[in-house]
N, C-alpha and C. Protein backbone atom coordinates (compact mmCIF):
# COMPACT_ATOMS: atom_id res chain seq x y z
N UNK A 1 7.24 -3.34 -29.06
CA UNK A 1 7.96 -4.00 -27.97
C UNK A 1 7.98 -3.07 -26.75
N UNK A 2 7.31 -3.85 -25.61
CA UNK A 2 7.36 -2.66 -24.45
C UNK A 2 9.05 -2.47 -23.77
N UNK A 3 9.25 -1.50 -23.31
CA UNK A 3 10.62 -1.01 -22.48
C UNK A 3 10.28 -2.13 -21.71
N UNK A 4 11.28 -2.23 -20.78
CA UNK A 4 11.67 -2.87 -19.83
C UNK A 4 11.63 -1.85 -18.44
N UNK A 5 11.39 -0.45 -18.73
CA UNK A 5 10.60 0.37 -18.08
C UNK A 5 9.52 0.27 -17.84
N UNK A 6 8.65 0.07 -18.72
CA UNK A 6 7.29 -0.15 -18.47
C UNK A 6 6.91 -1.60 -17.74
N UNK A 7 7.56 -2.26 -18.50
CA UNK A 7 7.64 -3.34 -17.43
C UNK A 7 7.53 -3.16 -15.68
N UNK A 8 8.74 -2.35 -15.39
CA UNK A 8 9.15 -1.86 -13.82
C UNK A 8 7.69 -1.30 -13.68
N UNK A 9 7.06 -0.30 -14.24
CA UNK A 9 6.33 0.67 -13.88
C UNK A 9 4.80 -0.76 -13.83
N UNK A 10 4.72 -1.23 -14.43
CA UNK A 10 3.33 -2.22 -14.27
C UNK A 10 3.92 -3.35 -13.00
N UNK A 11 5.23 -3.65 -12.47
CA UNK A 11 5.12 -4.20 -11.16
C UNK A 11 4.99 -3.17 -10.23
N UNK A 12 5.79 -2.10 -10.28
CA UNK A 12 5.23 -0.80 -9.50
C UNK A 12 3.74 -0.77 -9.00
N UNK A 13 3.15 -0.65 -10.22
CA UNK A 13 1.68 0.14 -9.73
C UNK A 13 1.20 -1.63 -9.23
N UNK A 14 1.46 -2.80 -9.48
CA UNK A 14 0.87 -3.97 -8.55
C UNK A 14 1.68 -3.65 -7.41
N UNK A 15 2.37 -3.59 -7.07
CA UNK A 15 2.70 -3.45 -5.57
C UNK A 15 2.17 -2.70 -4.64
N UNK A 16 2.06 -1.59 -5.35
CA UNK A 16 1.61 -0.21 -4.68
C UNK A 16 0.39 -0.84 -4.11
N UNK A 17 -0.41 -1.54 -5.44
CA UNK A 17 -1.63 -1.53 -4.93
C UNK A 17 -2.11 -3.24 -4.50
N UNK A 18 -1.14 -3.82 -4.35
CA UNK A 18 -1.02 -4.74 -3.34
C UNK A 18 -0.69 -4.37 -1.88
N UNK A 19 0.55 -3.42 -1.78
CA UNK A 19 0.38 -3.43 -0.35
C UNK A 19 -1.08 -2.25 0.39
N UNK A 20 -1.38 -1.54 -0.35
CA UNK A 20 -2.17 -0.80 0.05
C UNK A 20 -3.65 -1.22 0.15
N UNK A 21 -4.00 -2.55 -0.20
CA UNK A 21 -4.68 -3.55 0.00
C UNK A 21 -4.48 -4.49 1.50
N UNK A 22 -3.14 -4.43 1.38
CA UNK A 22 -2.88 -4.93 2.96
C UNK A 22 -2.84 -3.98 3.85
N UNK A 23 -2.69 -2.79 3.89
CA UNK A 23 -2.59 -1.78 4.63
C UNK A 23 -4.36 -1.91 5.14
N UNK A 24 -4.90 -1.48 4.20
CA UNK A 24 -6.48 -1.17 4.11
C UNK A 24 -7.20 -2.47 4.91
N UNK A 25 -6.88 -3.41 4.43
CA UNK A 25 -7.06 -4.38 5.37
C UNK A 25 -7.02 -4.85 6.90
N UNK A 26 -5.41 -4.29 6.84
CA UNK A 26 -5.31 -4.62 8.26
C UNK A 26 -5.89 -3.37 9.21
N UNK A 27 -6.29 -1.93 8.52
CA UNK A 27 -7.21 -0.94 9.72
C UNK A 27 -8.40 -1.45 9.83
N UNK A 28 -9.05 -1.93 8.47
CA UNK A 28 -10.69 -2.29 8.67
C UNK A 28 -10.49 -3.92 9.54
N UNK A 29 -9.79 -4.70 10.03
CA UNK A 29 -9.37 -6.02 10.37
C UNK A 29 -9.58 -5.48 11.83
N UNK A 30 -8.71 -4.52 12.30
CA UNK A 30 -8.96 -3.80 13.87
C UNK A 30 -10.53 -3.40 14.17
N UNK A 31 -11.23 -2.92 13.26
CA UNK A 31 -12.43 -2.74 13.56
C UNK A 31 -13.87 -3.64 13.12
N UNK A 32 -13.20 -4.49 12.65
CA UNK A 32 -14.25 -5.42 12.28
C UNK A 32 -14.05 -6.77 14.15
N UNK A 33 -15.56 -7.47 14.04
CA UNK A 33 -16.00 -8.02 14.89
C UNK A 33 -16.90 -9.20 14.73
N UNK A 34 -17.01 -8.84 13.84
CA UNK A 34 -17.33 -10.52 13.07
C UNK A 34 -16.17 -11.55 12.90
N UNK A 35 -16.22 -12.63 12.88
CA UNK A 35 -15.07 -13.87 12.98
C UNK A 35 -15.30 -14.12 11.86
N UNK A 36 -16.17 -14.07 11.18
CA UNK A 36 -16.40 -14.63 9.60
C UNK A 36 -15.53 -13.72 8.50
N UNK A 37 -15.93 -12.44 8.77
CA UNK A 37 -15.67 -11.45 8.22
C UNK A 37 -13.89 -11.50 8.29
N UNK A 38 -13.67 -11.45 10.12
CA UNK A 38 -11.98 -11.36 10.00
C UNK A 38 -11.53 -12.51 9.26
N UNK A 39 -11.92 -13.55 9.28
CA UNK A 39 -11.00 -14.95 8.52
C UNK A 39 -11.36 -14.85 7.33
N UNK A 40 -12.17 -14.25 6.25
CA UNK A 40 -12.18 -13.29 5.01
C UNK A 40 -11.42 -12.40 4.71
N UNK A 41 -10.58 -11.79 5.80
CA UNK A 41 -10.37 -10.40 5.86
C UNK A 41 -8.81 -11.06 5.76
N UNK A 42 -8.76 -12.19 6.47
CA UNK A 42 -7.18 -13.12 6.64
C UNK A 42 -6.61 -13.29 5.38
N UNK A 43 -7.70 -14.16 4.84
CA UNK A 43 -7.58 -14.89 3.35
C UNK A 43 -7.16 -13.51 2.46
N UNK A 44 -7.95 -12.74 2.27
CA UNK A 44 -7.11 -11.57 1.30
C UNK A 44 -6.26 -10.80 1.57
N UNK A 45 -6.12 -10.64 2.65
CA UNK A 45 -4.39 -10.05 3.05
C UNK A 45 -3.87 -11.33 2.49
N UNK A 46 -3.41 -12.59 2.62
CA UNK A 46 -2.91 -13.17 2.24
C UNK A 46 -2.49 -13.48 0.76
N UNK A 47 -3.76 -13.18 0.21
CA UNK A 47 -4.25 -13.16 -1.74
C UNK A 47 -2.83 -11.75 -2.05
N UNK A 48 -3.04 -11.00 -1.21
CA UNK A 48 -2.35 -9.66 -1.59
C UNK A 48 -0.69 -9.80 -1.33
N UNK A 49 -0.48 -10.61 -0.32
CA UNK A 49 1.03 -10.85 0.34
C UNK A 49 1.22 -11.66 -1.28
N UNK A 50 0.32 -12.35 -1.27
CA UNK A 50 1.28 -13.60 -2.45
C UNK A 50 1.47 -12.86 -3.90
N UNK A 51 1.01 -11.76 -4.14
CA UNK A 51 0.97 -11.24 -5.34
C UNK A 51 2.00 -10.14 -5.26
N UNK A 52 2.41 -9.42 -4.01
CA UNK A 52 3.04 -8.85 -3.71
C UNK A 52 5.08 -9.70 -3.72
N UNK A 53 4.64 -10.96 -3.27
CA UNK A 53 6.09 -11.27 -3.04
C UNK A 53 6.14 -11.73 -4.86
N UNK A 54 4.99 -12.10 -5.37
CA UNK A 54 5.48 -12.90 -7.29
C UNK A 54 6.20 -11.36 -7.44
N UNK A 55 5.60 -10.35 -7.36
CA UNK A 55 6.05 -8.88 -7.60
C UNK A 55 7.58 -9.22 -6.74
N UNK A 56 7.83 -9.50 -6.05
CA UNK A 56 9.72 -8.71 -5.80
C UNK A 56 10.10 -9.96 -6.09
N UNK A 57 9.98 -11.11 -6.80
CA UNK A 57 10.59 -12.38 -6.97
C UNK A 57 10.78 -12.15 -8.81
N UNK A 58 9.82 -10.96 -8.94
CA UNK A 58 10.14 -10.73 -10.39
C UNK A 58 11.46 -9.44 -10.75
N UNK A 59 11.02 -9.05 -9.49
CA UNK A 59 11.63 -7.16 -10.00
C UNK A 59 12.60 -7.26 -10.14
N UNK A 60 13.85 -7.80 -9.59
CA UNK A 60 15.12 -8.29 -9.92
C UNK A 60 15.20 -8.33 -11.33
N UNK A 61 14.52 -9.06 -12.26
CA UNK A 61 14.81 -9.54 -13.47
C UNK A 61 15.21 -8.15 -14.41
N UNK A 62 14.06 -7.19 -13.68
CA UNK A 62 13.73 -6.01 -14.67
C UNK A 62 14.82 -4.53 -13.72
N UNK A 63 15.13 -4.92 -12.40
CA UNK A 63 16.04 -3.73 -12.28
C UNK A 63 16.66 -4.54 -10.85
N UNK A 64 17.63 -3.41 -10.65
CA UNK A 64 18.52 -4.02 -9.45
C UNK A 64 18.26 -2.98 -7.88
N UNK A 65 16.75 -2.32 -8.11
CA UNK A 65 15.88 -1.78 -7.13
C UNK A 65 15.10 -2.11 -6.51
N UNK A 66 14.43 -1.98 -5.29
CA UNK A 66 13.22 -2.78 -4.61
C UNK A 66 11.55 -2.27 -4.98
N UNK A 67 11.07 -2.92 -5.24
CA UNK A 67 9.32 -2.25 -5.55
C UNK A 67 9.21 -1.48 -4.90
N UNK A 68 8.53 -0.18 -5.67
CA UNK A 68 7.41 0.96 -5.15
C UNK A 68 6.78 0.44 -4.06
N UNK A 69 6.69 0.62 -2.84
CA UNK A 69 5.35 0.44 -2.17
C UNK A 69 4.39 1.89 -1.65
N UNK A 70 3.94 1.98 -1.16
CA UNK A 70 3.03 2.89 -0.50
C UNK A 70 3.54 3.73 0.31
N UNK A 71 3.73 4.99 0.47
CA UNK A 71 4.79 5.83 1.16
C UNK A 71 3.81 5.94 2.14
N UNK A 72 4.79 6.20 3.64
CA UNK A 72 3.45 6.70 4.79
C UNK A 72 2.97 7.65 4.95
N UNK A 73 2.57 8.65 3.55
CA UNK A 73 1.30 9.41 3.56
C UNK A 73 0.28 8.93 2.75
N UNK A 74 0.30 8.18 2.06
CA UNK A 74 -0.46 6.96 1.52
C UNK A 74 -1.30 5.97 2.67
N UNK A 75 0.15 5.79 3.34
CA UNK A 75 -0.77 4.45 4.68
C UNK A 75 -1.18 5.60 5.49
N UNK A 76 -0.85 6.68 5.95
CA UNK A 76 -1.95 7.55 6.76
C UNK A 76 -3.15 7.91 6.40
N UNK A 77 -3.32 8.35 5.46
CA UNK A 77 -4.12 9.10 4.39
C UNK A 77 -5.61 7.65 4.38
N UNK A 78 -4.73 6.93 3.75
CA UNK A 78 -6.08 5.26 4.08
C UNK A 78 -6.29 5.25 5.56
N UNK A 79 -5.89 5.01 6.41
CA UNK A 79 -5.93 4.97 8.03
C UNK A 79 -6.89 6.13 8.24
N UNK A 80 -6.74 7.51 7.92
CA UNK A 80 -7.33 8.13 8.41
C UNK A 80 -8.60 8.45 7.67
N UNK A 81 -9.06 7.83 6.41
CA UNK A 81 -9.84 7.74 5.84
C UNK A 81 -10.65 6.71 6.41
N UNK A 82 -10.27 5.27 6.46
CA UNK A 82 -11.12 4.40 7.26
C UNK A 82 -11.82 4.95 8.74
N UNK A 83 -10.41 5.82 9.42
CA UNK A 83 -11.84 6.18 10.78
C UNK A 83 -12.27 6.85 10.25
N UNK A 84 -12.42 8.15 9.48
CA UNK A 84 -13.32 9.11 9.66
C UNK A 84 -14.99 8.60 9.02
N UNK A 85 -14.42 7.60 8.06
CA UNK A 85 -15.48 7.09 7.04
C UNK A 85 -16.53 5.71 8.27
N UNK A 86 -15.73 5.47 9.16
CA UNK A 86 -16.17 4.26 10.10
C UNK A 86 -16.44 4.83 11.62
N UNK A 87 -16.05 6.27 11.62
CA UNK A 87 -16.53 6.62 13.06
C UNK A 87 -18.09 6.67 13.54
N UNK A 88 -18.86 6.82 13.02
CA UNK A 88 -20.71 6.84 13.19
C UNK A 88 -21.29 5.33 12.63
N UNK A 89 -20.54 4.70 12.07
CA UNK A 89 -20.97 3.83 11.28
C UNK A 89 -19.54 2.15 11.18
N UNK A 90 -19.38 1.80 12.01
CA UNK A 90 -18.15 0.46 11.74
C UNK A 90 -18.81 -0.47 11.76
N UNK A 91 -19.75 -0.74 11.20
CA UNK A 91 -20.42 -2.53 11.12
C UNK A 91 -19.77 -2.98 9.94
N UNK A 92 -20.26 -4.63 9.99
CA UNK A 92 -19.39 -5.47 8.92
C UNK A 92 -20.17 -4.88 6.97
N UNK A 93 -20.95 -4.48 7.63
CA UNK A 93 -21.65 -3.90 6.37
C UNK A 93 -20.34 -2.67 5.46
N UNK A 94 -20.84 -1.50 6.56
CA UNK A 94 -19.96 -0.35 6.13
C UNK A 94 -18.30 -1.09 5.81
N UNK A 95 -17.78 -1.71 6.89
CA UNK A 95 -16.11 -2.08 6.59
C UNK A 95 -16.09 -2.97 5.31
N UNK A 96 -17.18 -3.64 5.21
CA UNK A 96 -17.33 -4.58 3.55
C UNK A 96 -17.20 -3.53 2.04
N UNK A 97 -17.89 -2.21 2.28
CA UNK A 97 -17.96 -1.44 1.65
C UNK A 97 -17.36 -0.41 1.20
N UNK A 98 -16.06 -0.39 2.02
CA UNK A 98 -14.98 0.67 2.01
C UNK A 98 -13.74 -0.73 1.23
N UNK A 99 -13.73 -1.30 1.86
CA UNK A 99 -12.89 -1.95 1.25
C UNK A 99 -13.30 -2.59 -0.40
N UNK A 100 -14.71 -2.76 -0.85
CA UNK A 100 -15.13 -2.46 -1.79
C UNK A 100 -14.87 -1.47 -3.11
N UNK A 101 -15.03 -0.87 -2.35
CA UNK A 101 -14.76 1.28 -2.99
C UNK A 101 -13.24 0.92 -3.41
N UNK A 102 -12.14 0.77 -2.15
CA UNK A 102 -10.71 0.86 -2.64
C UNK A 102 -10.76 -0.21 -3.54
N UNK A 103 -11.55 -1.52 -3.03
CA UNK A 103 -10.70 -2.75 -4.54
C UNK A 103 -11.50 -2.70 -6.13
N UNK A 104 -12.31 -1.64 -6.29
CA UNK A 104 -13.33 -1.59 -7.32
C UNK A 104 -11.98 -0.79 -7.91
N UNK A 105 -11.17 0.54 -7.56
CA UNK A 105 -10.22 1.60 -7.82
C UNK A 105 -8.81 1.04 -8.03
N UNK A 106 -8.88 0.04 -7.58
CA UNK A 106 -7.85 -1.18 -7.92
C UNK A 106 -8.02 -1.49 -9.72
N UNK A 107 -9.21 -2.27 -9.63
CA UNK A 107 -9.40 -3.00 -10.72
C UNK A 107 -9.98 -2.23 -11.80
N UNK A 108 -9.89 -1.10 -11.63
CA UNK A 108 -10.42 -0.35 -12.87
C UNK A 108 -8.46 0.20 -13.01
N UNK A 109 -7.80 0.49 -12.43
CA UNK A 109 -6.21 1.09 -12.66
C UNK A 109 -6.07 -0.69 -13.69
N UNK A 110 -5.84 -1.75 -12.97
CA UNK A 110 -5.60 -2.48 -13.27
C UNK A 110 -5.98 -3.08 -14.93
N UNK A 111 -7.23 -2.99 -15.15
CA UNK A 111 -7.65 -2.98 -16.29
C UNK A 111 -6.92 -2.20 -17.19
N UNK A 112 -6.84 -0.85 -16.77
CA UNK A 112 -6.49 0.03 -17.72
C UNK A 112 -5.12 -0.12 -18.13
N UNK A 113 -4.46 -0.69 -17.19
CA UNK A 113 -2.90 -0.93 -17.51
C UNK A 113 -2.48 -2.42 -18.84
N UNK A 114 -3.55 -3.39 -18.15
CA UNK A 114 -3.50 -4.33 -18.68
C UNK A 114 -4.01 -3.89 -20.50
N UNK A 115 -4.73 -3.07 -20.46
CA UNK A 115 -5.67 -2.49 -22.00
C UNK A 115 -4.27 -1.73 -22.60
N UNK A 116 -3.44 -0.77 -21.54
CA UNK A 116 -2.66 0.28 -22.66
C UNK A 116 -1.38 -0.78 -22.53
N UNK A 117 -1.07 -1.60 -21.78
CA UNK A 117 0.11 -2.12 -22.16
C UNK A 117 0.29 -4.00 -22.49
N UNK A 118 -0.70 -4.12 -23.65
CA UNK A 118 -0.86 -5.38 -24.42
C UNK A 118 0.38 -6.15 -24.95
N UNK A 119 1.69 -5.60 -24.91
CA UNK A 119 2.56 -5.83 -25.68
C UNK A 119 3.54 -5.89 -24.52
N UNK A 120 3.65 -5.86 -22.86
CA UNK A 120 4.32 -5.74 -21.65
C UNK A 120 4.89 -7.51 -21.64
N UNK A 121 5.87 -7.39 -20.84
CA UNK A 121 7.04 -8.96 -20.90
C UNK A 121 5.43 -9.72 -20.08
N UNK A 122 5.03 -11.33 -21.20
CA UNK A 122 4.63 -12.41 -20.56
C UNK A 122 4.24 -12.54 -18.99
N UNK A 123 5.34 -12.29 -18.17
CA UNK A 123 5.38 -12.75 -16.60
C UNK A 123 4.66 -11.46 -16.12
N UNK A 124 4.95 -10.45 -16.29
CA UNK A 124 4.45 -8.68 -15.99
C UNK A 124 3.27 -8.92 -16.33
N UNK A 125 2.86 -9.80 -17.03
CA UNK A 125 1.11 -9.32 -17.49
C UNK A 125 0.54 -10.49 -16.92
N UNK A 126 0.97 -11.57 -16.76
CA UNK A 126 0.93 -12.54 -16.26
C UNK A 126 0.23 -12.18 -14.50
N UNK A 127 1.40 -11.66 -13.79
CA UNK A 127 0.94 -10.61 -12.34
C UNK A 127 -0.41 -10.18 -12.81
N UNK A 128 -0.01 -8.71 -13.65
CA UNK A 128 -1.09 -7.76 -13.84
C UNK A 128 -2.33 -8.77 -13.73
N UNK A 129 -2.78 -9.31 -14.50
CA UNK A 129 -3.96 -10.18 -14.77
C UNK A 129 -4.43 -10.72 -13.08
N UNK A 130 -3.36 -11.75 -12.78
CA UNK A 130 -4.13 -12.54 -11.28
C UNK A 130 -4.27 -11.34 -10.86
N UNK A 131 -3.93 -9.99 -10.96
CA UNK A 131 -4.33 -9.25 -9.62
C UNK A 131 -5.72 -9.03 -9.42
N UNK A 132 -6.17 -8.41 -10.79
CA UNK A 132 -6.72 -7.47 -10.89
C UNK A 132 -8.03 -8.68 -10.84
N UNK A 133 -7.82 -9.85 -11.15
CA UNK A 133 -9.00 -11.29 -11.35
C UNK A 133 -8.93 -11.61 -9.62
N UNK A 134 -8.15 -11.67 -8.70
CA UNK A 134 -8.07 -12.16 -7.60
C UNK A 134 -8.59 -10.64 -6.64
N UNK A 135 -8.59 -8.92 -7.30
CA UNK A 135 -9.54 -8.12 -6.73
C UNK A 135 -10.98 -8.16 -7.32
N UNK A 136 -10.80 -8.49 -8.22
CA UNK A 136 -12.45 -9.18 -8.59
C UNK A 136 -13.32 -10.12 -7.80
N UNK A 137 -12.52 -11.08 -7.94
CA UNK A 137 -12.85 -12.31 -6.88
C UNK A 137 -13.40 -11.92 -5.75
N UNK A 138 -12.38 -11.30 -4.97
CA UNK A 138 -12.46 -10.31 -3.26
C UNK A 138 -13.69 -9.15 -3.51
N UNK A 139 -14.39 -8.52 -4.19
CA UNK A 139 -15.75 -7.49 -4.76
C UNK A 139 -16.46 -8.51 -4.43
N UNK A 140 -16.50 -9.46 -5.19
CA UNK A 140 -17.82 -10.77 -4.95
C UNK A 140 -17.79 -11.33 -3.67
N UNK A 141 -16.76 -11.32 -2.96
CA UNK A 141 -16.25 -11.94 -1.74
C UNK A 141 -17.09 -10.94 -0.61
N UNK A 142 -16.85 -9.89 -1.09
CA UNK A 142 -16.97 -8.48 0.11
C UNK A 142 -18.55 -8.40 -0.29
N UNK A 143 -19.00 -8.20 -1.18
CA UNK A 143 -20.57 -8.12 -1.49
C UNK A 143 -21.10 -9.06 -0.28
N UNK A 144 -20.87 -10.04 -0.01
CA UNK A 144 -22.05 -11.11 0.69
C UNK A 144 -22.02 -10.07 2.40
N UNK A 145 -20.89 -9.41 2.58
CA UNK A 145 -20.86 -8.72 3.84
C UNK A 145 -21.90 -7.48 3.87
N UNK A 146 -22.37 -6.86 3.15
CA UNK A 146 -23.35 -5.89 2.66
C UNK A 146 -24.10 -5.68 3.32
C-alpha cells in the first residue's frame, strides 16, 4: 500500500514538470516565428495547464499544501539555457528540438515513477499516466518541426 506521501511526491514531480513545460514553452514561444509552430506551441502549454490544474484539484485530497512548482532558479536556469542553446541557431527546427530534449527527460522521470510506484492511489496514477502519454504525444508533435 503506497503512503499517502508518495502519493504527494508523484503530484509533486507532475507539477514540477508540468509547469516547467510551460515555462519552456513560453521562452521558445518568444522566439519562434512560425504561426504553425506558435499555435502548436499554444495547444501544449495548454495540454500542460490542464494537467497541472487535475494536479491542484487533486492535492487537497492528499495534503492541506499547494504543489511543488519550479523555483526561479529552475525557470532561470531553462531561460537561460534556451538562449544560450538558440543564440547562433533559433529556427523552428532547433526550438522543436530543445523542447524535444526537455519533454523526452520528462517522460523517461515519468515512466520511471509510474514503474517504481505500481501500487500509488488510482487518481495519482491516473495523472501520472496522461502526462507522461500527452508528453509523448507532444515528441511526435515536435518531430514534424525538425
Amino acid at each position: 500500500m503506497e503512503s499517502k506521501n508518495e502519493n504527494l511526491n508523484i503530484l509533486d514531480e507532475v507539477n514540477k514538470g508540468a509547469t516547467m513545460g510551460m515555462d519552456a514553452i513560453s521562452y521558445v514561444n518568444e522566439k519562434a516565428s512560425d504561426n504553425d509552430f506558435k499555435k502548436v506551441l499554444d495547444t501544449e502549454y495548454n495540454k500542460y495547464q490542464k494537467i497541472s490544474e487535475r494536479v491542484n484539484n487533486l492535492y487537497d485530497k492528499y495534503s492541506d499544501k499547494e504543489p511543488h512548482e519550479t523555483n526561479a532558479m529552475n525557470k532561470m536556469m531553462t531561460w537561460y539555457g534556451i538562449q544560450m542553446r538558440t543564440m547562433m541557431d533559433d529556427t523552428t527546427s532547433k526550438l522543436s528540438e530543445l523542447l524535444m530534449q526537455g519533454t523526452n527527460m520528462g517522460i523517461i522521470e515519468g515512466r520511471r515513477l509510474l514503474n517504481e510506484h505500481q501500487d500509488a492511489a488510482p487518481d495519482v496514477k491516473n495523472i501520472l499516466n496522461d502526462f507522461v502519454v500527452m508528453q509523448e504525444d507532444s515528441v511526435e508533435t515536435l518531430k514534424k518541426y525538425l
